[in-house]
Protein backbone atom coordinates (compact mmCIF):
# COMPACT_ATOMS: atom_id res chain seq x y z
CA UNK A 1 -21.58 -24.25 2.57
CA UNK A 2 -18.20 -25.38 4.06
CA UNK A 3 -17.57 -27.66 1.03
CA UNK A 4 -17.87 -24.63 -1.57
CA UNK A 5 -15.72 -22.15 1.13
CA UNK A 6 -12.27 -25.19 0.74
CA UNK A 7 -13.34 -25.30 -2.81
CA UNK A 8 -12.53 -21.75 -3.28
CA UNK A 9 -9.43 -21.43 -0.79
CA UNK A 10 -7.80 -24.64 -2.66
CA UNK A 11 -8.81 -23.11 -6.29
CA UNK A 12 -6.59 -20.25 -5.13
CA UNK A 13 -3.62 -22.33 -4.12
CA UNK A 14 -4.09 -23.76 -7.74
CA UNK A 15 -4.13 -20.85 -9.77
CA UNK A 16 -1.10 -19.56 -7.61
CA UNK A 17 0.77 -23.05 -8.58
CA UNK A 18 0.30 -21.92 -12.35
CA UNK A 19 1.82 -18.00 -11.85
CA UNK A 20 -1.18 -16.05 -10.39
CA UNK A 21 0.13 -14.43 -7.74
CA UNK A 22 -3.14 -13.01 -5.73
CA UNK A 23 -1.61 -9.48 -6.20
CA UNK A 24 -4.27 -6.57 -4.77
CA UNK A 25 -6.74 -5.90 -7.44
CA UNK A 26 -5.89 -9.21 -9.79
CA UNK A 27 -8.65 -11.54 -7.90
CA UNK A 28 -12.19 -10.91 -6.47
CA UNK A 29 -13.26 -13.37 -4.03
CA UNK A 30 -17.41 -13.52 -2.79
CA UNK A 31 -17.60 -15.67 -0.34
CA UNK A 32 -20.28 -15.83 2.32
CA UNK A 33 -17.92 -16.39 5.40
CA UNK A 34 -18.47 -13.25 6.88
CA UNK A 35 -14.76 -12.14 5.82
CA UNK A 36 -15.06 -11.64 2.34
CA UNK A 37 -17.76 -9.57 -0.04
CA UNK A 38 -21.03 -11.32 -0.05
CA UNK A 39 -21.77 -13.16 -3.64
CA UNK A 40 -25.43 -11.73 -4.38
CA UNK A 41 -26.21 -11.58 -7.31
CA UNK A 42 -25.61 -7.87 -7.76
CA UNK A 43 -21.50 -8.28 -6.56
CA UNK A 44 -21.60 -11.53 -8.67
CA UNK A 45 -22.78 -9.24 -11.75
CA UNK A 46 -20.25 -6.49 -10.77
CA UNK A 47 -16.99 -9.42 -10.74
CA UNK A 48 -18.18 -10.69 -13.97
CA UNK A 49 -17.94 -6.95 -15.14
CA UNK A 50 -14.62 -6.37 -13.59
CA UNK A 51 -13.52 -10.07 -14.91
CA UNK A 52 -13.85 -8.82 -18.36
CA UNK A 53 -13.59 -4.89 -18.12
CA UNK A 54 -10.24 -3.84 -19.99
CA UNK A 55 -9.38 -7.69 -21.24
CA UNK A 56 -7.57 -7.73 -24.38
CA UNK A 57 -6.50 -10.54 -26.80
CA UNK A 58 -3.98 -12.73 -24.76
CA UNK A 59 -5.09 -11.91 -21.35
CA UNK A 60 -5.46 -14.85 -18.94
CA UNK A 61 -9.00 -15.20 -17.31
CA UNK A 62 -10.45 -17.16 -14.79
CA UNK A 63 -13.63 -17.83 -12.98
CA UNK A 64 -14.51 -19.96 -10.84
CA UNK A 65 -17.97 -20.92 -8.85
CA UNK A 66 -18.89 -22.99 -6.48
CA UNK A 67 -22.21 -22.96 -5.17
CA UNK A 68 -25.40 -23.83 -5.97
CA UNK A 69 -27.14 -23.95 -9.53
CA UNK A 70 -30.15 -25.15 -10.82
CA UNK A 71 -32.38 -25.45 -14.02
CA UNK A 72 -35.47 -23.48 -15.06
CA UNK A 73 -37.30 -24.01 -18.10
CA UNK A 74 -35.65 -22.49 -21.32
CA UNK A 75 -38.27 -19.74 -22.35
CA UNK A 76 -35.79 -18.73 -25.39
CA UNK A 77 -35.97 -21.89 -27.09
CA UNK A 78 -31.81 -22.04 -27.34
CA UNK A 79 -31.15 -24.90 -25.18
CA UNK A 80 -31.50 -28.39 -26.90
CA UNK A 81 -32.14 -29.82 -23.41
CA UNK A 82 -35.16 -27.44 -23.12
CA UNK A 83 -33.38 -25.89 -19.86
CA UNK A 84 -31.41 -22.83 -18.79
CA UNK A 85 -28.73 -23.66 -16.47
CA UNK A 86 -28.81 -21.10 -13.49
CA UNK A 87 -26.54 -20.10 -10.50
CA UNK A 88 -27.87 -18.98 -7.27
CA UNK A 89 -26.44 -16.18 -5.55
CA UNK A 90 -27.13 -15.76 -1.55
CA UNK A 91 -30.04 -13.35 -2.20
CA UNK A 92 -32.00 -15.27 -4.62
CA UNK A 93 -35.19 -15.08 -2.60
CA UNK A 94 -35.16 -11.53 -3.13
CA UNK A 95 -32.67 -10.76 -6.32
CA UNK A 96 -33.21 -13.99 -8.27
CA UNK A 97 -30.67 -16.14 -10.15
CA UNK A 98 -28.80 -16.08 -12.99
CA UNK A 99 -29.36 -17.86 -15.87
CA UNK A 100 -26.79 -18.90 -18.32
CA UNK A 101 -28.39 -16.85 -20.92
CA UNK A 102 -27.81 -13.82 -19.53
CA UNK A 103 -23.86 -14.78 -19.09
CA UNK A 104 -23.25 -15.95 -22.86
């Protein structure tokens, strides 16, 4: 999706405007351009890990994802709009998505 690769390149020119300098090992970017790591959903799972690993109380973090999402029925019973929101990673024929609840 050519829409969601400018979404990501100008989300980096905006975090840059606020400080973040995209320093070696202070960003992950999955992007399926051929260029950068692919975001299935095992890489996305590893970046969230990363995101968080080591984060202590005043730390700045940011994610960002654009792609697409989509609803399945909320088997938990936790969502008042009787949905989980999900987001689809480039292997979710194979790997499935992943649903909100398993973020939170």
């Amino acid at each position: 999706l050519q829409g969601c690769h400018n979404d990501v390149r100008r989300m980096q020119q905006l975090i840059r405007s606020f400080g973040f300098p995209p320093r070696v090992g202070d960003q992950r970017v999955l992007m399926d351009d051929g260029q950068c790591t692919e975001p299935t959903k095992a890489n996305i799972w590893s970046s969230l890990l990363w995101l968080v690993e080591g984060a202590e109380p005043g730390d700045a973090l940011f994610l960002h994802f654009s792609g697409h999402g989509g609803q399945v029925r909320d088997l938990s019973g936790d969502e008042e709009s009787g949905f989980d929101q999900t987001m689809i990673p480039v292997d979710h024929k194979v790997a499935g998505s992943i649903l909100d609840d398993d973020i939170l």
